[in-house]
PDB file of N, CA and C in Angstrom:
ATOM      1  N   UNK A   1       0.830  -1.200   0.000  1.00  0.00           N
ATOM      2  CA  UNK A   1       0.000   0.000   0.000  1.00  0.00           C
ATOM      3  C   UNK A   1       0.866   1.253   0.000  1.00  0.00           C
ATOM      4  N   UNK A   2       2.016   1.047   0.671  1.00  0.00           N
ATOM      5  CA  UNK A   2       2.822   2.120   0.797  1.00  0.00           C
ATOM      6  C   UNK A   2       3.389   2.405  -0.347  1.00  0.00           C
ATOM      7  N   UNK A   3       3.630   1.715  -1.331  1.00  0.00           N
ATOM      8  CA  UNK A   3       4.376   1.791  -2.515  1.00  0.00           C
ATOM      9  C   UNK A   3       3.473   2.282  -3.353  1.00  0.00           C
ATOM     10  N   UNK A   4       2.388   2.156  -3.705  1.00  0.00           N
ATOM     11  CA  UNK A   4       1.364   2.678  -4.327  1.00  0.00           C
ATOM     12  C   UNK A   4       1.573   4.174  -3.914  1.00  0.00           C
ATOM     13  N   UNK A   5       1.063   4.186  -2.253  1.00  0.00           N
ATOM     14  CA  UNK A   5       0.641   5.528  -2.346  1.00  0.00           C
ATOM     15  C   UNK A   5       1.716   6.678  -2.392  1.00  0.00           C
ATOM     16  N   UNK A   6       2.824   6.125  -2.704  1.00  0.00           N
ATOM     17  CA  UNK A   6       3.996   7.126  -2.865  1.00  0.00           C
ATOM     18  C   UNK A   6       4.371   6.935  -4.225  1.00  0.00           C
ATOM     19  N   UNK A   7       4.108   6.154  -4.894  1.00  0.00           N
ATOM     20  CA  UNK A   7       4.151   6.493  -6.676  1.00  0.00           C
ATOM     21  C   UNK A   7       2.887   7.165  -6.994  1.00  0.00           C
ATOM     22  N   UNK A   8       1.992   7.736  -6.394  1.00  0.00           N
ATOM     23  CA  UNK A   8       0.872   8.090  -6.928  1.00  0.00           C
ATOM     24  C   UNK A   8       1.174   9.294  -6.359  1.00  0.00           C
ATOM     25  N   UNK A   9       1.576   9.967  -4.948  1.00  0.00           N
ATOM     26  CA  UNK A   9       2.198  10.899  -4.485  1.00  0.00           C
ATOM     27  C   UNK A   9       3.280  11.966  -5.514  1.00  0.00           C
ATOM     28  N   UNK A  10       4.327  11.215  -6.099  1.00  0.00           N
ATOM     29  CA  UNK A  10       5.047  11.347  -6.617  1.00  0.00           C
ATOM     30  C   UNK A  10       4.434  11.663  -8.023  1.00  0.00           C
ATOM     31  N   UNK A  11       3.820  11.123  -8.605  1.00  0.00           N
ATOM     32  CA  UNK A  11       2.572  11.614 -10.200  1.00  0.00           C
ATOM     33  C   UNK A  11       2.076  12.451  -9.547  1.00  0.00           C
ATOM     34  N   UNK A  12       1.726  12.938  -8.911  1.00  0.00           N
ATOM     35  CA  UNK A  12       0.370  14.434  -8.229  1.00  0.00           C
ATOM     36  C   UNK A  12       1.677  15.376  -8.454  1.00  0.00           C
ATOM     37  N   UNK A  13       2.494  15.331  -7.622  1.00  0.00           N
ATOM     38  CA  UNK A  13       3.776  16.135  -7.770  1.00  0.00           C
ATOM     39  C   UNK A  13       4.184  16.729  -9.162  1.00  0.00           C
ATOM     40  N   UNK A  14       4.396  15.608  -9.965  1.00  0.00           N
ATOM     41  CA  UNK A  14       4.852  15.806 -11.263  1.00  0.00           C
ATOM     42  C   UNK A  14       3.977  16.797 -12.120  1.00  0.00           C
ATOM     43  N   UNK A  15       2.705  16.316 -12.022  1.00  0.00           N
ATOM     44  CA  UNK A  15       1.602  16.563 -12.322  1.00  0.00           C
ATOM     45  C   UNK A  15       1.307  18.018 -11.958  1.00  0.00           C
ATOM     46  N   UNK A  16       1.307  18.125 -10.831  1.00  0.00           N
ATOM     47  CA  UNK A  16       1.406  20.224 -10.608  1.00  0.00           C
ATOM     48  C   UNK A  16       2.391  20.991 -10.795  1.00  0.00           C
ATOM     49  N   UNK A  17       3.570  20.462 -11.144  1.00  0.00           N
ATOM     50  CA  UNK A  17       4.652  20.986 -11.795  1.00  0.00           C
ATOM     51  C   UNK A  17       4.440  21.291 -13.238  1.00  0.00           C
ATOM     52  N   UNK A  18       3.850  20.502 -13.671  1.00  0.00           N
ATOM     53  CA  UNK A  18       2.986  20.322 -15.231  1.00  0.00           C
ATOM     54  C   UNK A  18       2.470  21.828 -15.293  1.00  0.00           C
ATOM     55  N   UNK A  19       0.938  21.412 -14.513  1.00  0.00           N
ATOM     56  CA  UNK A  19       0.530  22.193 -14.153  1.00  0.00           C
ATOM     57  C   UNK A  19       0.820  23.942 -14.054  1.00  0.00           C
ATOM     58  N   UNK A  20       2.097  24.013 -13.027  1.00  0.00           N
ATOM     59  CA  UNK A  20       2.510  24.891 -13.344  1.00  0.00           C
ATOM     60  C   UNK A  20       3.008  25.792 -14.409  1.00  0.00           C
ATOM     61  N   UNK A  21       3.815  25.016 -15.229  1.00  0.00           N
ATOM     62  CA  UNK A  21       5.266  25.323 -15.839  1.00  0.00           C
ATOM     63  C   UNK A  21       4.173  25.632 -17.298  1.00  0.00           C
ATOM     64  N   UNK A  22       2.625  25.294 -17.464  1.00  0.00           N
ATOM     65  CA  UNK A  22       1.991  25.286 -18.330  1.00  0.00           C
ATOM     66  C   UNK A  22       1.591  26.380 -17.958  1.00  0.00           C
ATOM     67  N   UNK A  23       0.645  26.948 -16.725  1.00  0.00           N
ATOM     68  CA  UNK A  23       0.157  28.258 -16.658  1.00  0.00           C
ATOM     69  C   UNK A  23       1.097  29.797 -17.109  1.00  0.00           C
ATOM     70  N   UNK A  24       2.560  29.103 -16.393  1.00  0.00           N
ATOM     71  CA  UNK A  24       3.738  30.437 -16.726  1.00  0.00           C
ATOM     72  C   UNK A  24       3.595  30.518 -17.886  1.00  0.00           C
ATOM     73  N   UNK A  25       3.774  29.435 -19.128  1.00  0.00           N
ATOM     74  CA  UNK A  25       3.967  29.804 -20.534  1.00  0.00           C
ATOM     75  C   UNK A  25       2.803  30.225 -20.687  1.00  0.00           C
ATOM     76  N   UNK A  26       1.420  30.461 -20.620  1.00  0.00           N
ATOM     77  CA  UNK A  26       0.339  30.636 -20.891  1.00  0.00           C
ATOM     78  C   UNK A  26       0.358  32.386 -20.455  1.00  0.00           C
ATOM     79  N   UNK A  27       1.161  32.436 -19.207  1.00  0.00           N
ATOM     80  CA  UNK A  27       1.118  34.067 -19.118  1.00  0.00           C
ATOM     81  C   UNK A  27       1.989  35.161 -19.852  1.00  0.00           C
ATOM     82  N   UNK A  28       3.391  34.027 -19.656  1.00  0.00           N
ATOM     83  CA  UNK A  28       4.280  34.798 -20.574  1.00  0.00           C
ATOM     84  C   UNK A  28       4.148  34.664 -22.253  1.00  0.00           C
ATOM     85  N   UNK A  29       2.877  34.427 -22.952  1.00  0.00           N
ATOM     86  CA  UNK A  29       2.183  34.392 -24.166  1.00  0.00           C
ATOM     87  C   UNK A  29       1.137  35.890 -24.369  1.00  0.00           C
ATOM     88  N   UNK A  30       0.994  36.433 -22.856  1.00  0.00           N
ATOM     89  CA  UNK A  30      -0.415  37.302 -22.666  1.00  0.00           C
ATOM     90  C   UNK A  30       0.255  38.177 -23.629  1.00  0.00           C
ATOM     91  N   UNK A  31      -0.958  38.764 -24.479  1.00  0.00           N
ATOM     92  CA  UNK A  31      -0.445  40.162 -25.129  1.00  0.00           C
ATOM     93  C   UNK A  31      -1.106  41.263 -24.340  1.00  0.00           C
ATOM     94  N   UNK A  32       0.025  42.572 -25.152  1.00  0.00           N
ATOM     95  CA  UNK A  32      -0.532  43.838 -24.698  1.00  0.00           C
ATOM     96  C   UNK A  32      -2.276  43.420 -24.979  1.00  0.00           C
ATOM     97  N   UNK A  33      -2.474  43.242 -25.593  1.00  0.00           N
ATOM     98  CA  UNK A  33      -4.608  43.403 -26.176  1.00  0.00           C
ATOM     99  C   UNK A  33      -5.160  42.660 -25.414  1.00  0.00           C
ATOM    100  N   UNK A  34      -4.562  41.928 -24.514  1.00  0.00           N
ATOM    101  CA  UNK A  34      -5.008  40.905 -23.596  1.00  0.00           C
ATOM    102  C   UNK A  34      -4.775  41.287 -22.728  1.00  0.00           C
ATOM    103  N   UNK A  35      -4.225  42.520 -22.442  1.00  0.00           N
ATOM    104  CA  UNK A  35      -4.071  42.845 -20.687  1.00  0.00           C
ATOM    105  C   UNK A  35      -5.113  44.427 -20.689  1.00  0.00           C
ATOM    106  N   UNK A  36      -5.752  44.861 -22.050  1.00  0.00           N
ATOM    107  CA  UNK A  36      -6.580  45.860 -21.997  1.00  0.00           C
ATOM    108  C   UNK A  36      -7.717  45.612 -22.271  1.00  0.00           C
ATOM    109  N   UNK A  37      -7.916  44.370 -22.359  1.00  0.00           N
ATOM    110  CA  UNK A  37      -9.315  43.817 -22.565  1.00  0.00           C
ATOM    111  C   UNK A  37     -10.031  43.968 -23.701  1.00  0.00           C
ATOM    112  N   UNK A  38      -9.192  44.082 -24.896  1.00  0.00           N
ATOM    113  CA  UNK A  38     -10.458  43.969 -25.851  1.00  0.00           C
ATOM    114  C   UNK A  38     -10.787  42.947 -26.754  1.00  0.00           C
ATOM    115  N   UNK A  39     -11.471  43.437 -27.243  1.00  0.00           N
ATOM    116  CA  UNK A  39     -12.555  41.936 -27.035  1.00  0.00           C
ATOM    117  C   UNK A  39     -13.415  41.757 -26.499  1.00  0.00           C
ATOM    118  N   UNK A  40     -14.375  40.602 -26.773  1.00  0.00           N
ATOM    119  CA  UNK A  40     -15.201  40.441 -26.159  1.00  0.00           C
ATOM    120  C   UNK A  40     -14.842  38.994 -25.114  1.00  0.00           C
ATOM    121  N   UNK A  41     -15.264  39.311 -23.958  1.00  0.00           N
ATOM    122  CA  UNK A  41     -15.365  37.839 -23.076  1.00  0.00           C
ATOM    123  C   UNK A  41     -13.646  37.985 -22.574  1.00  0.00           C
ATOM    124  N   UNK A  42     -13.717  36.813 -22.214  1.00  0.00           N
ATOM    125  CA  UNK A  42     -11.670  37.153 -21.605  1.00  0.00           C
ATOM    126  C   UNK A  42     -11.188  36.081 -22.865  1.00  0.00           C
ATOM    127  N   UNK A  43      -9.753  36.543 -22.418  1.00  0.00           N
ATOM    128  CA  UNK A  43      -8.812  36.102 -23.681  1.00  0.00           C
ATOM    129  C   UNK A  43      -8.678  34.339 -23.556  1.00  0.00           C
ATOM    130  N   UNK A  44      -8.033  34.047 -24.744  1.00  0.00           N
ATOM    131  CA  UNK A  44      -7.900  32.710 -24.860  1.00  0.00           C
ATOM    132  C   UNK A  44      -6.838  32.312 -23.914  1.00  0.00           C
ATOM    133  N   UNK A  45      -5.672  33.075 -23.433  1.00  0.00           N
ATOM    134  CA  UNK A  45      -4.834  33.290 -22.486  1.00  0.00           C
ATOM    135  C   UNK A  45      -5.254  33.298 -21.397  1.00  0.00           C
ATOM    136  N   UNK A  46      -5.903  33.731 -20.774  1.00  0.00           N
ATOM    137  CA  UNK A  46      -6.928  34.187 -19.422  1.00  0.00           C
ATOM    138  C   UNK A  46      -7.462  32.779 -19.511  1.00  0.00           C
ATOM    139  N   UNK A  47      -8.372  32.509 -20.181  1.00  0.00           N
ATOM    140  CA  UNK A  47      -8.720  30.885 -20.223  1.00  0.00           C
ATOM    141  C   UNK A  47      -7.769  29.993 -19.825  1.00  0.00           C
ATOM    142  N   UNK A  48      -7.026  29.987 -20.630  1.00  0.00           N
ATOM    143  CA  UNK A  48      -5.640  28.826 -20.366  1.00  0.00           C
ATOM    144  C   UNK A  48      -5.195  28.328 -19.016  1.00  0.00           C
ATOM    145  N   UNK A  49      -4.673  30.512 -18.566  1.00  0.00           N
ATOM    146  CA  UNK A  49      -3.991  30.370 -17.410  1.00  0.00           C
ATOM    147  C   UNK A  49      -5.322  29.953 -15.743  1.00  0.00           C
ATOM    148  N   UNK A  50      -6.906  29.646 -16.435  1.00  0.00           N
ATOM    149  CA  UNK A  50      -7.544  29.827 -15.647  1.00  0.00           C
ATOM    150  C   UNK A  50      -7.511  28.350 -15.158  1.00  0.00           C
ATOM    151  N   UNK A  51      -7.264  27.209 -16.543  1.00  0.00           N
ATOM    152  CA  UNK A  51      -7.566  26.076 -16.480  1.00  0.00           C
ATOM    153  C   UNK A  51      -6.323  25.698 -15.677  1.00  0.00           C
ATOM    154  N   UNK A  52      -5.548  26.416 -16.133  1.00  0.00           N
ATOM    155  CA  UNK A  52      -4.255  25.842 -15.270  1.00  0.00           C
ATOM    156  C   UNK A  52      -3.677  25.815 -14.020  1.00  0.00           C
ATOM    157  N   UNK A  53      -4.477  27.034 -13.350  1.00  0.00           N
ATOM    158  CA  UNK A  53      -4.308  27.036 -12.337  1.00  0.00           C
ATOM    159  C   UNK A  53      -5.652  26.319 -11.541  1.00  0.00           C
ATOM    160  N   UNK A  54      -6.571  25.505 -12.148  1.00  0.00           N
ATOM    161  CA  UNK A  54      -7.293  24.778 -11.352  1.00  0.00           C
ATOM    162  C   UNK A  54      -6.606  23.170 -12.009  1.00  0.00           C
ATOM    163  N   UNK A  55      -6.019  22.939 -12.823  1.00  0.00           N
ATOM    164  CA  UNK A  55      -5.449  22.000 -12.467  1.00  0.00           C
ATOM    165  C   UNK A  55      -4.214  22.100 -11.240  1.00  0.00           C
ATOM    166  N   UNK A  56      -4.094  22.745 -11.129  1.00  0.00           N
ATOM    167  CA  UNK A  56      -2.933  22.898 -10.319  1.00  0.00           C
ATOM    168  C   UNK A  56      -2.977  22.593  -9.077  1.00  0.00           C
ATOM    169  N   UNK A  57      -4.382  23.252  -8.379  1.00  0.00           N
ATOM    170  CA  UNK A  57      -5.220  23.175  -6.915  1.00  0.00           C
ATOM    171  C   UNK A  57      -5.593  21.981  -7.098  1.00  0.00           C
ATOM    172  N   UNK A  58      -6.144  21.223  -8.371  1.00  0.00           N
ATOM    173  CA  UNK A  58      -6.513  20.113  -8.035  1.00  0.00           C
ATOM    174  C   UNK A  58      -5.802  19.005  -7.882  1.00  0.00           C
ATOM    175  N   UNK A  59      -4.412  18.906  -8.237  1.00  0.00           N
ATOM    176  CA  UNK A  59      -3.467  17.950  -8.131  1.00  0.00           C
ATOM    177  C   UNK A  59      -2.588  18.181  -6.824  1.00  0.00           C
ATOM    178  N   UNK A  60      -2.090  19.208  -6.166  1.00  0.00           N
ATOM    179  CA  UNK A  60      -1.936  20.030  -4.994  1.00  0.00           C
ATOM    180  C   UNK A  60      -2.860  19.364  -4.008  1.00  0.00           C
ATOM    181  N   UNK A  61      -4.126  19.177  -4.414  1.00  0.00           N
ATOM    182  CA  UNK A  61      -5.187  18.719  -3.187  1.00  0.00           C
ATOM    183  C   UNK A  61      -5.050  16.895  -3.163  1.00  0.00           C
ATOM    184  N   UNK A  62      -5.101  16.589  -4.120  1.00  0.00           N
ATOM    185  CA  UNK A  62      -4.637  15.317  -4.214  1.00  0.00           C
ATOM    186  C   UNK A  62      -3.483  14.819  -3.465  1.00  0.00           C
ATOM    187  N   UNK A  63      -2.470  15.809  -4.134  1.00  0.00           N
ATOM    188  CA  UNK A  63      -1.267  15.082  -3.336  1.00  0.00           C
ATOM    189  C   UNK A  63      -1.363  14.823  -1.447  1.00  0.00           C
ATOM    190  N   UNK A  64      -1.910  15.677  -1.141  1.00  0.00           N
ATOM    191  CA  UNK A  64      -1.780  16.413   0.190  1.00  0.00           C
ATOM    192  C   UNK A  64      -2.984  15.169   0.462  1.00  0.00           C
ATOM    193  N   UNK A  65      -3.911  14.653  -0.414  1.00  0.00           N
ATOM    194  CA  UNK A  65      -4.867  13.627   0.531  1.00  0.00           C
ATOM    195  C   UNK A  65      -4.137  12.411   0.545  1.00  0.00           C
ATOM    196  N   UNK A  66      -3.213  12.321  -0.697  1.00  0.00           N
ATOM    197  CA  UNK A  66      -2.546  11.289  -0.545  1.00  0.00           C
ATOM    198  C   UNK A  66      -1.550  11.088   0.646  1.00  0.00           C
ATOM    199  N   UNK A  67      -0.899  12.485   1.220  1.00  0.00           N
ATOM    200  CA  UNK A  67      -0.372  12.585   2.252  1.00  0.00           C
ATOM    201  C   UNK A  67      -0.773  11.985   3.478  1.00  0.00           C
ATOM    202  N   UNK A  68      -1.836  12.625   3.536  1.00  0.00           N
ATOM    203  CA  UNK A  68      -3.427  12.282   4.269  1.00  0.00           C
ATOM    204  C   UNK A  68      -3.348  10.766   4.692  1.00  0.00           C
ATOM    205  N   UNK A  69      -3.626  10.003   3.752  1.00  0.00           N
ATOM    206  CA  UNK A  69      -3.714   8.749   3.763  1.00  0.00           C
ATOM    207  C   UNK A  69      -2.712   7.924   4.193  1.00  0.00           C
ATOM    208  N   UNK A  70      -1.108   8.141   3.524  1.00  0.00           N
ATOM    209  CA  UNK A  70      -0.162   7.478   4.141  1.00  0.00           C
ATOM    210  C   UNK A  70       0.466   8.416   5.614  1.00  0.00           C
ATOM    211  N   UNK A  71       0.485   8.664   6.296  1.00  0.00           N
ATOM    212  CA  UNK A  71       0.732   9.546   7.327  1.00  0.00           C
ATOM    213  C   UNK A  71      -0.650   8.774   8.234  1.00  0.00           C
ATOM    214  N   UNK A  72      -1.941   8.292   7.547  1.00  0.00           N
ATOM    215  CA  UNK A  72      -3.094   7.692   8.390  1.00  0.00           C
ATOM    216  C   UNK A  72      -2.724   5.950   8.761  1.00  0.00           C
ATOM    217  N   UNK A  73      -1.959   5.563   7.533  1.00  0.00           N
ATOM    218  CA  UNK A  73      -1.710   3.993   7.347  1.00  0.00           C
ATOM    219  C   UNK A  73      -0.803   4.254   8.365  1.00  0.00           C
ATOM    220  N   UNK A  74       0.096   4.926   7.966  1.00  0.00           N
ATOM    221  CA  UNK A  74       1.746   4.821   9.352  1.00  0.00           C
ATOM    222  C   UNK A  74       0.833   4.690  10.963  1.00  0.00           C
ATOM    223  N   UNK A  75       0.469   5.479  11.128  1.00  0.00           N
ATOM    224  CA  UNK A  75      -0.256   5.739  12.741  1.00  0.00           C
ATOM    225  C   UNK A  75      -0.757   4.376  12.742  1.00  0.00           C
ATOM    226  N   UNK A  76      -1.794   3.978  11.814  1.00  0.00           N
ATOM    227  CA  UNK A  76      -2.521   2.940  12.553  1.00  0.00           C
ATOM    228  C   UNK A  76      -2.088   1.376  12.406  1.00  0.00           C
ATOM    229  N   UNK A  77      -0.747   1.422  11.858  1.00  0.00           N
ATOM    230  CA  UNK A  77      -0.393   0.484  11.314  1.00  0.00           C
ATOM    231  C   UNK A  77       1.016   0.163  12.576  1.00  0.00           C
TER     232      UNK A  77
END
């Protein structure tokens, strides 16, 4: 169980690094016309960096339950 939950630990990790390193390029893409809003609706950039930073929380939350879990096995084990 322990081996599992620390290769799966270790993918969440990877995974919000992803996460990350995807939102930065997504910002450092923003144009000037994208930081004055025109247009209609928000930019395709703004989108990007929106998705990316909820992947980000969501793999972040993962990891940390996975934490959760082995830190619960150790105690009761």
């Amino acid at each position: 169980m322990t081996v599992f939950l620390t290769i799966a630990l270790v993918g969440f990790m990877m995974a919000t690094v992803y996460a990350l390193v995807r939102g930065i390029i997504a910002f450092l893409k923003t144009t000037e016309a994208d930081l004055n809003g025109r247009g209609t609706g928000p930019s395709e950039s703004a989108l990007k960096q929106n998705k990316a930073m909820m992947m980000r929380i969501i793999f972040q939350g993962a990891a940390i339950l996975v934490i959760v879990l082995m830190l619960a096995a150790r105690h009761s084990g």
